[in-house]
PDB file of N, CA and C in Angstrom:
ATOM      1  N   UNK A   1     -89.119  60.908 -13.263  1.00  0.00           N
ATOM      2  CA  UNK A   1     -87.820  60.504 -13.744  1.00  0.00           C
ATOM      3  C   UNK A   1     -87.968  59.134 -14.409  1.00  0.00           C
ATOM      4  N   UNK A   2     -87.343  58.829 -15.317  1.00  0.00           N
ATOM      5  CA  UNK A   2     -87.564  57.608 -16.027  1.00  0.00           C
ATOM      6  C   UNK A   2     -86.888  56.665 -15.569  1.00  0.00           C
ATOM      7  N   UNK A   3     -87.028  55.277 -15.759  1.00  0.00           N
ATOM      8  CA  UNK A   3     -86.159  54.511 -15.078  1.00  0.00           C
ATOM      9  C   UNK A   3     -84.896  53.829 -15.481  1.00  0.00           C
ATOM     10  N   UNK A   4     -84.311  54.525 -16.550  1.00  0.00           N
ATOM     11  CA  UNK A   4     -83.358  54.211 -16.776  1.00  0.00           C
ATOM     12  C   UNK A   4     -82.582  55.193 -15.903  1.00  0.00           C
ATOM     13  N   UNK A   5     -82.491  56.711 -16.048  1.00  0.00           N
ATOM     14  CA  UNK A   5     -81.918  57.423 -15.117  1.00  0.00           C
ATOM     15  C   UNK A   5     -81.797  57.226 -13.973  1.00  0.00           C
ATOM     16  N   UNK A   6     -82.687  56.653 -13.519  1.00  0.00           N
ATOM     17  CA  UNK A   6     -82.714  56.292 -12.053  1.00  0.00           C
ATOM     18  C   UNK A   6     -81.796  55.083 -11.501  1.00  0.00           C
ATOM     19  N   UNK A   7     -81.654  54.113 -12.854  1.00  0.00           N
ATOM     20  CA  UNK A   7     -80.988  53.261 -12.124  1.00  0.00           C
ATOM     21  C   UNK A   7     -79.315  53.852 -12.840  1.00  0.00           C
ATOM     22  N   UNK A   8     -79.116  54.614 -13.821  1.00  0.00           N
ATOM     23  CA  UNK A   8     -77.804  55.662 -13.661  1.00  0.00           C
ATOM     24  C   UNK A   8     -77.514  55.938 -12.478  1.00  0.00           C
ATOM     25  N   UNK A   9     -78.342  56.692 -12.445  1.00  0.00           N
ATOM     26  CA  UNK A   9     -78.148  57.590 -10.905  1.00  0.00           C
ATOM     27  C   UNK A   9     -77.246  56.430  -9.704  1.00  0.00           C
ATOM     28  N   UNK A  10     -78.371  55.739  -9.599  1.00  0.00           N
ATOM     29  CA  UNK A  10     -78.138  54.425  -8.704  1.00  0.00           C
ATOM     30  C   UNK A  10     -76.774  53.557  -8.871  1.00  0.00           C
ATOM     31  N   UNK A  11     -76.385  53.230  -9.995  1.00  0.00           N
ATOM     32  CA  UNK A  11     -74.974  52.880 -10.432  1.00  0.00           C
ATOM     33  C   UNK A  11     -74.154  53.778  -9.779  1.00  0.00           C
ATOM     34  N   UNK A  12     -74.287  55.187 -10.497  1.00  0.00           N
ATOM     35  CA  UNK A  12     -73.296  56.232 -10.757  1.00  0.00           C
ATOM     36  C   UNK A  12     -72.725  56.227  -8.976  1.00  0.00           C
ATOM     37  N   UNK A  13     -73.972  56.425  -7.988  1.00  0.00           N
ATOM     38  CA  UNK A  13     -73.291  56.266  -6.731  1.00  0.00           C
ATOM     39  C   UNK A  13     -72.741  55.337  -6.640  1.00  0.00           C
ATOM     40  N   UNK A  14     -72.925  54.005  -6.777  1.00  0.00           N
ATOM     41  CA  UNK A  14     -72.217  53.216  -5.952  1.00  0.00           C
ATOM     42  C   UNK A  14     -70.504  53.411  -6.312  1.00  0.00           C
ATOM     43  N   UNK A  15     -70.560  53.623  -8.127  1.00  0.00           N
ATOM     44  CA  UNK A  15     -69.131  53.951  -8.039  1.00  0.00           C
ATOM     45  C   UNK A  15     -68.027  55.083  -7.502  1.00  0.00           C
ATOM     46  N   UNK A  16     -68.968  56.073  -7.616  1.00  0.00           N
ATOM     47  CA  UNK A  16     -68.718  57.101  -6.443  1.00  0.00           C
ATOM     48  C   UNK A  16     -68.045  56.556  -5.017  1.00  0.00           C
ATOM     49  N   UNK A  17     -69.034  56.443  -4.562  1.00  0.00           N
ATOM     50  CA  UNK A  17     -68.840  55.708  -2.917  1.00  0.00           C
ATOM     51  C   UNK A  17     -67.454  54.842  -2.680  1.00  0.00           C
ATOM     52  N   UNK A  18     -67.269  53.963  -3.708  1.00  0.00           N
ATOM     53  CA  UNK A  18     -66.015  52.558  -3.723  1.00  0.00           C
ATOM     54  C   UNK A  18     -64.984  53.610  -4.566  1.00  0.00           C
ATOM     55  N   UNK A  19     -64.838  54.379  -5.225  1.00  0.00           N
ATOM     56  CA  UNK A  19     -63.833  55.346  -5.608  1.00  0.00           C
ATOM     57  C   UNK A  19     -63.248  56.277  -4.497  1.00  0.00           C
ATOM     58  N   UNK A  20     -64.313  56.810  -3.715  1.00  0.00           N
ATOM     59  CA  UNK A  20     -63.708  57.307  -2.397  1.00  0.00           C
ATOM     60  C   UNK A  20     -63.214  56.499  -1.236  1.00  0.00           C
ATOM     61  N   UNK A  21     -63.884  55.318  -0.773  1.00  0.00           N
ATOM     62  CA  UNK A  21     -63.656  54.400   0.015  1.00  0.00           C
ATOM     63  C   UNK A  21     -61.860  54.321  -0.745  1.00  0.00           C
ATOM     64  N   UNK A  22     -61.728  53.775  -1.615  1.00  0.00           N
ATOM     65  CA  UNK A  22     -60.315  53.428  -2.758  1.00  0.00           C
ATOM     66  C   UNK A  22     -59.017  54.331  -2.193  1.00  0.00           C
ATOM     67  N   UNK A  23     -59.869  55.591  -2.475  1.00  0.00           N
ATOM     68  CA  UNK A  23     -58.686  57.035  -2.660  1.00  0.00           C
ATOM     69  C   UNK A  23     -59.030  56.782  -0.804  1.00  0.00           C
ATOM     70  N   UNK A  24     -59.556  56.911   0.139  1.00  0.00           N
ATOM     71  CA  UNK A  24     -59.385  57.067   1.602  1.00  0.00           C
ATOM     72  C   UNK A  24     -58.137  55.989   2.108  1.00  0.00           C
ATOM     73  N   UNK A  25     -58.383  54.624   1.871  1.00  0.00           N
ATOM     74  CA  UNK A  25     -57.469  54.034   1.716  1.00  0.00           C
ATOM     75  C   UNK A  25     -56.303  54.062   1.456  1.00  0.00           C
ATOM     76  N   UNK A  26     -56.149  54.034  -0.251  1.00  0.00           N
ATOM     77  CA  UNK A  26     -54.907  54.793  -0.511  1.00  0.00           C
ATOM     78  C   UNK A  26     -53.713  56.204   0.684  1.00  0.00           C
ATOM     79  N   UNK A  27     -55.011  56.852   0.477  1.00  0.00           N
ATOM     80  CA  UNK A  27     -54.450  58.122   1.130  1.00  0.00           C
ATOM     81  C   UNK A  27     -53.925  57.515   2.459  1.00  0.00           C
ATOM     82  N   UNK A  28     -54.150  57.025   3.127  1.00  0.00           N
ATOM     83  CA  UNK A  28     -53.786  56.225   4.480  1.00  0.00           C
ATOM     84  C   UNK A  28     -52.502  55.519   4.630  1.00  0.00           C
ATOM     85  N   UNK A  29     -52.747  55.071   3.538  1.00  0.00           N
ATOM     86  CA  UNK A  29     -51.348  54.273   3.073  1.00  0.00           C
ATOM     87  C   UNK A  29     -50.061  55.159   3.040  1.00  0.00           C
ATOM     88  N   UNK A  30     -50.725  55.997   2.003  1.00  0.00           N
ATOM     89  CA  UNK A  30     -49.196  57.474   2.011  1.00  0.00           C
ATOM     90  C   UNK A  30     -49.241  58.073   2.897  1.00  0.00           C
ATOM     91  N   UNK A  31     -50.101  58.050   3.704  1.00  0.00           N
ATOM     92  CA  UNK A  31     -49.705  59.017   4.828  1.00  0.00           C
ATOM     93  C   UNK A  31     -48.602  58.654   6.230  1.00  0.00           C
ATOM     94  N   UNK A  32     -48.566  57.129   6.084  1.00  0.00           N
ATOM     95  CA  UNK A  32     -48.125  56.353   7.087  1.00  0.00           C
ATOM     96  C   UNK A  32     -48.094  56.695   8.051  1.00  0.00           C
ATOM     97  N   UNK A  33     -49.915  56.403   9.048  1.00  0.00           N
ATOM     98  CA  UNK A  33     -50.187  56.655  10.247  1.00  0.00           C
ATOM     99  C   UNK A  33     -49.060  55.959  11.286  1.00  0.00           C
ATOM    100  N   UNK A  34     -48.573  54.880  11.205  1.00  0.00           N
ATOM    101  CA  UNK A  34     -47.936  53.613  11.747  1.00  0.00           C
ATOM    102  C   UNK A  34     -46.888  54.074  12.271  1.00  0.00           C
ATOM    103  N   UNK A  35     -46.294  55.689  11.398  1.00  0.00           N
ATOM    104  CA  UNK A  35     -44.845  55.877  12.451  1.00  0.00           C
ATOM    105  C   UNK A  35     -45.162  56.340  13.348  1.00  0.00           C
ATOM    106  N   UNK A  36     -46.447  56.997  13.730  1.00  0.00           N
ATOM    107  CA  UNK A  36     -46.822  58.052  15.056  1.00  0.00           C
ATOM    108  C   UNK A  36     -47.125  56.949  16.261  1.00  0.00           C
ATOM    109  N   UNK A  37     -47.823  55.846  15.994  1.00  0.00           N
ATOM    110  CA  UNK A  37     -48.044  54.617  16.909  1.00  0.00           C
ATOM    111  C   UNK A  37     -47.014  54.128  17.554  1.00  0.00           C
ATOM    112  N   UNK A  38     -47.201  54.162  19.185  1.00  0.00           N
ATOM    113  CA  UNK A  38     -46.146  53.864  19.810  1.00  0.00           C
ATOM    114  C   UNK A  38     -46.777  52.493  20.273  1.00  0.00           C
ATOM    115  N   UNK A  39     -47.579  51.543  19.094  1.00  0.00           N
ATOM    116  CA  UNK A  39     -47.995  50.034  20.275  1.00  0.00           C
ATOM    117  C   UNK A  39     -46.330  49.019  18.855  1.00  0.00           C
ATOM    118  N   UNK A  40     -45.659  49.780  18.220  1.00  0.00           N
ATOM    119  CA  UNK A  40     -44.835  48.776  18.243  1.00  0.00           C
ATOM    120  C   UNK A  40     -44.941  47.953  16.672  1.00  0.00           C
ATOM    121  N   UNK A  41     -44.204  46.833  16.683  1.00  0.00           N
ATOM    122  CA  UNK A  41     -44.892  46.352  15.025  1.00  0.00           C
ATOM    123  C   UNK A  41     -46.318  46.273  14.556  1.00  0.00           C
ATOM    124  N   UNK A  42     -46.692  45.123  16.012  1.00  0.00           N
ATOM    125  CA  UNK A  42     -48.381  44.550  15.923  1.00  0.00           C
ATOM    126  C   UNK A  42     -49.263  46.013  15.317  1.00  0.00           C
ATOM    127  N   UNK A  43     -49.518  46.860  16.048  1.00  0.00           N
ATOM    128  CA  UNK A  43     -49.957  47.908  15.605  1.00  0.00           C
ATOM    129  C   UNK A  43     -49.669  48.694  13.895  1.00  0.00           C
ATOM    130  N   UNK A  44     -48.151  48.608  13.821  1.00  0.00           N
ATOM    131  CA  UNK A  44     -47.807  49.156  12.470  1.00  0.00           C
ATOM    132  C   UNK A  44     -48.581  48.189  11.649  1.00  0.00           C
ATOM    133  N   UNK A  45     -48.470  46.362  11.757  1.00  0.00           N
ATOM    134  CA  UNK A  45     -49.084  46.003  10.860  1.00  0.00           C
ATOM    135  C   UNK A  45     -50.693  45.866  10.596  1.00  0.00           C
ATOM    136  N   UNK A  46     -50.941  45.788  11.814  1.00  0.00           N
ATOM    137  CA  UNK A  46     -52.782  45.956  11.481  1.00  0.00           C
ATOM    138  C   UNK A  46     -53.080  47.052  11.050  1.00  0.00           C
ATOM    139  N   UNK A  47     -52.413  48.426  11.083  1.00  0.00           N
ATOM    140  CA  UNK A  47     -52.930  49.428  10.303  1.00  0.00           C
ATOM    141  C   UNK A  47     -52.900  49.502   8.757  1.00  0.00           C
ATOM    142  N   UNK A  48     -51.344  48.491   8.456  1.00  0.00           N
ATOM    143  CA  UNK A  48     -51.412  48.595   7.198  1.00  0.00           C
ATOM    144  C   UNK A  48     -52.317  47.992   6.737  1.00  0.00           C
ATOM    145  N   UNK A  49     -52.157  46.192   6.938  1.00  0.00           N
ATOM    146  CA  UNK A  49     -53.856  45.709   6.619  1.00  0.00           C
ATOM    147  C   UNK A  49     -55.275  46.243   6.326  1.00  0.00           C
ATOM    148  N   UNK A  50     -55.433  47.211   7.477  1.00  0.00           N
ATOM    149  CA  UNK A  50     -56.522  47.631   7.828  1.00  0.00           C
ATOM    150  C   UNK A  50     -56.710  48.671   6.244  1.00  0.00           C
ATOM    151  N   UNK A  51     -55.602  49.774   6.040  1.00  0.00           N
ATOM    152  CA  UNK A  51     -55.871  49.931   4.903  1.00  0.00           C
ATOM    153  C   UNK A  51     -55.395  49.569   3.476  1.00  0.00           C
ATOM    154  N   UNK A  52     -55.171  48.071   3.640  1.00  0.00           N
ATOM    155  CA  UNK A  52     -55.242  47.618   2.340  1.00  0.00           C
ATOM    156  C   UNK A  52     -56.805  47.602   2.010  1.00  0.00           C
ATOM    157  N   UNK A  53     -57.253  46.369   3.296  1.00  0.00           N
ATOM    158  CA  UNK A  53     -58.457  46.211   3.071  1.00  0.00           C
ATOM    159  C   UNK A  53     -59.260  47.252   2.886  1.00  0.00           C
ATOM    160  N   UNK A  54     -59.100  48.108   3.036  1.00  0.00           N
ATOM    161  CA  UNK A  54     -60.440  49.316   2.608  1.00  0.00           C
ATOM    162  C   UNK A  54     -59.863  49.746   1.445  1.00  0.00           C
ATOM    163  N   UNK A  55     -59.137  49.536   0.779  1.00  0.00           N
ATOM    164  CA  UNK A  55     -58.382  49.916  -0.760  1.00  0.00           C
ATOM    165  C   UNK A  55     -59.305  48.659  -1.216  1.00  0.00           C
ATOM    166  N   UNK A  56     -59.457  47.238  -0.966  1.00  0.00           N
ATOM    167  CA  UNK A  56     -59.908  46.802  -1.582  1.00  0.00           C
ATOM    168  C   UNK A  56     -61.376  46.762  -1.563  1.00  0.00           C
ATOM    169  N   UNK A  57     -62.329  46.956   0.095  1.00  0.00           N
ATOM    170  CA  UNK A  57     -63.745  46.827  -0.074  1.00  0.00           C
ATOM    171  C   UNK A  57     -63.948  48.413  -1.202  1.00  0.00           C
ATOM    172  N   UNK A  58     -63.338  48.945  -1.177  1.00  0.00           N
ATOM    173  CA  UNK A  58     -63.612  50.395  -2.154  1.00  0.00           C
ATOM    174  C   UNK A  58     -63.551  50.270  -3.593  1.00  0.00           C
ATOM    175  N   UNK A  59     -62.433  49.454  -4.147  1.00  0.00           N
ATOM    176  CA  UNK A  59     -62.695  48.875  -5.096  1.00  0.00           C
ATOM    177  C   UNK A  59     -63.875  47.461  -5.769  1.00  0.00           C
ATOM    178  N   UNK A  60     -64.136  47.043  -4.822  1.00  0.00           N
ATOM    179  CA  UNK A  60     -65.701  45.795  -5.002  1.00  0.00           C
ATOM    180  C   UNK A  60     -66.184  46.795  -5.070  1.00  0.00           C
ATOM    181  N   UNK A  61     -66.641  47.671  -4.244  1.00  0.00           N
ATOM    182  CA  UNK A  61     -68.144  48.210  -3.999  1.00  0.00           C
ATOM    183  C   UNK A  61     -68.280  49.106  -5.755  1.00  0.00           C
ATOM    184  N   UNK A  62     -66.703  49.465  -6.173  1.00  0.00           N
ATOM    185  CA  UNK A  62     -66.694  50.207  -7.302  1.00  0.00           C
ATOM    186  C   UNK A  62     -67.201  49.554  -8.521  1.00  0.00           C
ATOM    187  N   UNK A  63     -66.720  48.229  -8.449  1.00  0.00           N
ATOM    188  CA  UNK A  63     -66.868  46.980  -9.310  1.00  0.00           C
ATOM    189  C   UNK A  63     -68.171  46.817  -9.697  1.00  0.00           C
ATOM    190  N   UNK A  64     -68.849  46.614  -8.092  1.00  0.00           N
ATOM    191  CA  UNK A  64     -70.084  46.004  -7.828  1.00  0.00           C
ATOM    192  C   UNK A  64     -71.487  47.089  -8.804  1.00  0.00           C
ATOM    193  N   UNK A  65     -70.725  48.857  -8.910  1.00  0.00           N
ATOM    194  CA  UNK A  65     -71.450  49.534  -9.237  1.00  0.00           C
ATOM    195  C   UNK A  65     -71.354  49.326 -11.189  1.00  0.00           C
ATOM    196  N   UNK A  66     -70.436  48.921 -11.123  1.00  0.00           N
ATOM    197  CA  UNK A  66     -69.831  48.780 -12.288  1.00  0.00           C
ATOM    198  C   UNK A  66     -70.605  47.842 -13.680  1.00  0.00           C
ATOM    199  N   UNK A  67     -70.865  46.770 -12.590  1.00  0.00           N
ATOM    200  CA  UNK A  67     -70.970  45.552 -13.581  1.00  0.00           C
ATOM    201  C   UNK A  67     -72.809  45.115 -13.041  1.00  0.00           C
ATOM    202  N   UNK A  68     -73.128  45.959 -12.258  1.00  0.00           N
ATOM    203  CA  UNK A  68     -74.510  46.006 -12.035  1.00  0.00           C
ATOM    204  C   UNK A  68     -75.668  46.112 -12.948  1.00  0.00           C
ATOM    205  N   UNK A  69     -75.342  47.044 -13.820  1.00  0.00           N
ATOM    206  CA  UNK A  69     -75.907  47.095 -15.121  1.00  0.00           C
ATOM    207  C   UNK A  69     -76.245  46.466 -16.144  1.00  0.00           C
ATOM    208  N   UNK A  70     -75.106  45.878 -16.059  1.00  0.00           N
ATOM    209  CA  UNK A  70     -74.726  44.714 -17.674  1.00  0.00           C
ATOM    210  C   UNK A  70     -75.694  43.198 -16.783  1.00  0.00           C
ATOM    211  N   UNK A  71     -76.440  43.128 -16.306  1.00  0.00           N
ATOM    212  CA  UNK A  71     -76.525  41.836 -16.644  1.00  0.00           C
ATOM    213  C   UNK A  71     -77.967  41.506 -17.595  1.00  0.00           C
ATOM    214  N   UNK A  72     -78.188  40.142 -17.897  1.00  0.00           N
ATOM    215  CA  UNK A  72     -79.187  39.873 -18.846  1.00  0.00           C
ATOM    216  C   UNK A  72     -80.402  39.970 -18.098  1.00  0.00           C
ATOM    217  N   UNK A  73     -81.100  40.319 -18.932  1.00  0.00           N
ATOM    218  CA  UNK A  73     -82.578  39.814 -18.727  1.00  0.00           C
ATOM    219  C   UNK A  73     -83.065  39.243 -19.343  1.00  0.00           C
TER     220      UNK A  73
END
């Protein structure tokens, strides 16, 4: 395999990976686990947090696959 493909390949996952991490997140969000939780606000809000933050490490990691490429040599 040549090595440009390879480091395609290698990109292509990472944006993969932070696109699903993104959409898992998301999906979490609409699903609003938080009304079934009987610990109360504290609980409602660390879940939301919990999936912001993975909306956002899903988007870096997407980024990260993103802009991996472009740099100089």
């Amino acid at each position: 395999m040549t090595r440009l493909a390879s480091q395609w390949k290698q990109r292509g996952l990472w944006i993969v990976v932070g696109v699903f991490v993104a959409l898992v997140g998301l999906g979490t969000l609409a699903g609003m686990p938080w009304r079934y939780a009987g610990g109360g606000a504290a609980t409602a809000a660390i879940q939301i947090l919990a999936a912001l933050a993975t909306v956002g490490i899903g988007a870096a990691v997407a980024w990260l696959g993103v802009t991996s490429g472009s740099e100089k040599r």
